[in-house]
C-alpha atoms as a PDB file:
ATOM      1  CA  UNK A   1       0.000   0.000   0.000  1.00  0.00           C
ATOM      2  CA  UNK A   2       1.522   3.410  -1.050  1.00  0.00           C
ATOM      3  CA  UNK A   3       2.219   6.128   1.885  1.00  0.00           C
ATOM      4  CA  UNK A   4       1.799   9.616   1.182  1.00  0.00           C
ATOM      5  CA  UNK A   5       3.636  12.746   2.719  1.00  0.00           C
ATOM      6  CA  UNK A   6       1.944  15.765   3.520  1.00  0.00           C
ATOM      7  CA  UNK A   7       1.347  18.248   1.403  1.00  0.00           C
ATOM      8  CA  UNK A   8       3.703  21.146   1.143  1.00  0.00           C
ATOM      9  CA  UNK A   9       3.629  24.394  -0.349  1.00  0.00           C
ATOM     10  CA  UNK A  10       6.757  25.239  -2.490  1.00  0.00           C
ATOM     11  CA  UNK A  11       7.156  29.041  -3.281  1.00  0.00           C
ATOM     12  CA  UNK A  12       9.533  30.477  -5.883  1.00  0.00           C
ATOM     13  CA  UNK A  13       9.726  34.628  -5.340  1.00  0.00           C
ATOM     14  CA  UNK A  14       8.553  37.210  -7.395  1.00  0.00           C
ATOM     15  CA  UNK A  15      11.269  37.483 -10.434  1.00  0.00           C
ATOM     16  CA  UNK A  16      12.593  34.122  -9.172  1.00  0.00           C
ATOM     17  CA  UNK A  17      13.671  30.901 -10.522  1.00  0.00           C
ATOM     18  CA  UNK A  18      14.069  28.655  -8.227  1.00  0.00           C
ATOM     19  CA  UNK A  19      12.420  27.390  -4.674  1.00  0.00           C
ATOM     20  CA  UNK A  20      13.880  26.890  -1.168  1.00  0.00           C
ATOM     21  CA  UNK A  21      15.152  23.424  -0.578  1.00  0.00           C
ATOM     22  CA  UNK A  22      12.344  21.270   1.115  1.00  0.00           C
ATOM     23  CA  UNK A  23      12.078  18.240   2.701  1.00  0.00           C
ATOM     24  CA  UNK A  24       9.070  15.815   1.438  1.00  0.00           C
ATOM     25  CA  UNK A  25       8.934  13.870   4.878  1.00  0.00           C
ATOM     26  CA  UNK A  26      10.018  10.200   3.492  1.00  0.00           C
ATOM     27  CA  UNK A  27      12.364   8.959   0.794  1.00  0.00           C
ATOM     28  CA  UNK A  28       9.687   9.038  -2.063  1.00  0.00           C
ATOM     29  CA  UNK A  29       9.602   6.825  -5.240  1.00  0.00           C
ATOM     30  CA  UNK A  30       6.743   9.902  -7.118  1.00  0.00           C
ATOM     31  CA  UNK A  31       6.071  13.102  -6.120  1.00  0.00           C
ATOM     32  CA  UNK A  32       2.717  14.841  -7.165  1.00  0.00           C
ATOM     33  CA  UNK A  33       2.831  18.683  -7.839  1.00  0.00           C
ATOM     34  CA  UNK A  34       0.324  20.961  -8.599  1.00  0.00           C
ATOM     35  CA  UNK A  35       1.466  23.552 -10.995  1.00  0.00           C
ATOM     36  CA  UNK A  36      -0.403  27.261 -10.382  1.00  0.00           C
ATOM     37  CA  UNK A  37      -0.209  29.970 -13.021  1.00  0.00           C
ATOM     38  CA  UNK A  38       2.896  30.255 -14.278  1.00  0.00           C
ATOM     39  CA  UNK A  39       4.835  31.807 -17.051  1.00  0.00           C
ATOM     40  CA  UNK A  40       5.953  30.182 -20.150  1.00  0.00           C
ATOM     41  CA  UNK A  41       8.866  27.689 -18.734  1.00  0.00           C
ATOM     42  CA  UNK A  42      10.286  24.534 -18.106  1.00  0.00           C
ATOM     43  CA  UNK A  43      10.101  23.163 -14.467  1.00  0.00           C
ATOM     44  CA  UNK A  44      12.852  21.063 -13.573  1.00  0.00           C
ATOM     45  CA  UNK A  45      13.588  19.139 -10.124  1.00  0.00           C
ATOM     46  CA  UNK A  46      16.739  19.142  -8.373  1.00  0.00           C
ATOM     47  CA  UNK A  47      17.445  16.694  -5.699  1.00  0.00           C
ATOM     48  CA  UNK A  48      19.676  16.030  -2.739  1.00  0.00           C
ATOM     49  CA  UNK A  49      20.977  13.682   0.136  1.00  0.00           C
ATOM     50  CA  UNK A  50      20.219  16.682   2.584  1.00  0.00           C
ATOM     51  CA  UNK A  51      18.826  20.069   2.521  1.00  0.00           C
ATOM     52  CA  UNK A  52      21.907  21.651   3.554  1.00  0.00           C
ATOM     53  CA  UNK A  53      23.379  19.404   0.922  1.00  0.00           C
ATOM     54  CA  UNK A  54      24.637  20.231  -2.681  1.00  0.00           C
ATOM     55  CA  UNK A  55      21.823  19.951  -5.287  1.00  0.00           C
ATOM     56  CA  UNK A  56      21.620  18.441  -8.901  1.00  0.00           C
ATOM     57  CA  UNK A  57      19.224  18.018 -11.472  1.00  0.00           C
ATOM     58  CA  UNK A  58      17.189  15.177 -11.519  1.00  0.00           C
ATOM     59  CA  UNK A  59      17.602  14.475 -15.371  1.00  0.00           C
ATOM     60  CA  UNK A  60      13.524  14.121 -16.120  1.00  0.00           C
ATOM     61  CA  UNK A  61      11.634  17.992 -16.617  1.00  0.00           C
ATOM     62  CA  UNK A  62       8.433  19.273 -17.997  1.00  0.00           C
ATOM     63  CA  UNK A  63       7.961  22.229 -20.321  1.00  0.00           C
ATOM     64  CA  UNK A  64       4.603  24.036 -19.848  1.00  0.00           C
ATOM     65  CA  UNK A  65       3.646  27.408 -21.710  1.00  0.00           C
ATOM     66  CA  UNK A  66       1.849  30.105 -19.583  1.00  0.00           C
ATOM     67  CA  UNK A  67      -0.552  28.040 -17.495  1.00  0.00           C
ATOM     68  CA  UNK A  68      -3.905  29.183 -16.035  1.00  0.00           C
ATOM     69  CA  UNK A  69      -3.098  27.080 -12.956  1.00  0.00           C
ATOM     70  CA  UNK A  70      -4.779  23.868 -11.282  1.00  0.00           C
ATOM     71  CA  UNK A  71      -2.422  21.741 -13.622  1.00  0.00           C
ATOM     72  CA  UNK A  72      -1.190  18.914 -11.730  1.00  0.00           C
ATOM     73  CA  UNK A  73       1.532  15.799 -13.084  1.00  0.00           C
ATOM     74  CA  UNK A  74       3.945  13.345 -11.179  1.00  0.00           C
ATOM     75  CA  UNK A  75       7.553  13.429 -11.187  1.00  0.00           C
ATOM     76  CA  UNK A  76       9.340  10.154 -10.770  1.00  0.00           C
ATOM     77  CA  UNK A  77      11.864  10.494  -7.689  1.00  0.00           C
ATOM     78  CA  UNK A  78      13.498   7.364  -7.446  1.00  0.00           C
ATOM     79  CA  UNK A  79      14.017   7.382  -3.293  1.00  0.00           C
ATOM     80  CA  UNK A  80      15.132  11.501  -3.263  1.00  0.00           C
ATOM     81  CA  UNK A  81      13.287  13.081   0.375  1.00  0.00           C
ATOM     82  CA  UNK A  82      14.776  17.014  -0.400  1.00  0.00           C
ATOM     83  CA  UNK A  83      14.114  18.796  -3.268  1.00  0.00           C
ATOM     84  CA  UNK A  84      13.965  22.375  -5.386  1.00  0.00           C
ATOM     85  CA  UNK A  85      11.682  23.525  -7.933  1.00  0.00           C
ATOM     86  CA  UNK A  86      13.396  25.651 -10.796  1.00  0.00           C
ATOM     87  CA  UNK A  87      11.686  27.233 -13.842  1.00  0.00           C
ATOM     88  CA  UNK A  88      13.684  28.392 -16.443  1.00  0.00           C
ATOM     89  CA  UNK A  89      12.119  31.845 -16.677  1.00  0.00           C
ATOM     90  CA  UNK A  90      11.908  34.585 -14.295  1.00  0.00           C
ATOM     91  CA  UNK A  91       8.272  34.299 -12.914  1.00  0.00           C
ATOM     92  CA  UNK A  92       7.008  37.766 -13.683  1.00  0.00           C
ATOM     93  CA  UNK A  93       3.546  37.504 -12.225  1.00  0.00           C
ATOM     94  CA  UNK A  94       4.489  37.545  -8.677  1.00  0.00           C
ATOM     95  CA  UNK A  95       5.357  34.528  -6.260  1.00  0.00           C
ATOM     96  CA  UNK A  96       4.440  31.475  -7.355  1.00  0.00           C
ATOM     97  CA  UNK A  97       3.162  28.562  -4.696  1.00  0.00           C
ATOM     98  CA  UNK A  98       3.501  24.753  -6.011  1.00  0.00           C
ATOM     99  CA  UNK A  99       1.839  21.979  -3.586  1.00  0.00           C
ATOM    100  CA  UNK A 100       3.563  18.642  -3.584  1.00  0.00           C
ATOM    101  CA  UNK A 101       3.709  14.927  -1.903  1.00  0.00           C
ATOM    102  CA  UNK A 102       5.783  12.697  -1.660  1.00  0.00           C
ATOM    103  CA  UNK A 103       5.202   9.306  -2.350  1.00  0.00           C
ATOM    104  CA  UNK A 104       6.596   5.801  -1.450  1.00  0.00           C
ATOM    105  CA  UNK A 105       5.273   2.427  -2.826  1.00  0.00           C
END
C-alpha cells in the first residue's frame, strides 16, 4: 500500500527561478505537484541527500507554456526526500506557490 507525505507548499519569489530546498517527509519513489499559473517555462527538479546538501538536477523535466493554474503531473523520484523547484524563466507575475507529496510504494 503506497504512503503519502503531507502536502507542502513550495514558493519560488517574485522574479525568481528557483524554490527553497524542502524536505518531502520520506524517501519518495513519485512526487505529485500541482502547478499554479505560471509563465511560459520549463520546471525542472533538483534533488539532494540533505537540505543543507549540494543539489543536482534530476535528469527528467516538464515544459509548460503560460498556465492558467490547477495543472497537476507526477515526477518520478526514485528514493530523493529534499528537493527544489526551478523554472527556467523569471516568474514575472508575482510569487508562485507549487503543492507537492511525496510518495513511497
Amino acid at each position: 500500500m503506497p504512503l503519502y507525505g503531507e502536502e507542502i507548499a513550495v514558493t519560488i519569489a517574485s522574479g525568481g527561478t528557483k524554490s527553497s530546498a524542502v524536505d518531502l517527509g520520506l524517501n519518495a519513489d513519485y512526487m505529485n505537484i500541482v502547478i499554479p499559473t505560471v509563465d511560459s517555462c520549463t520546471i525542472n527538479l533538483e534533488v539532494s541527500t540533505d537540505s543543507a546538501g549540494t543539489f543536482q538536477n534530476l535528469g527528467s523535466n516538464i515544459t509548460t507554456e503560460t498556465t492558467p493554474g490547477a495543472y497537476t503531473t507526477t515526477f518520478r523520484l526514485g528514493g530523493w526526500r529534499h528537493i527544489k523547484i526551478e523554472t527556467s524563466a523569471a516568474q514575472t507575475s508575482g510569487a508562485v506557490i507549487f503543492y507537492v507529496r511525496g510518495i513511497r510504494m
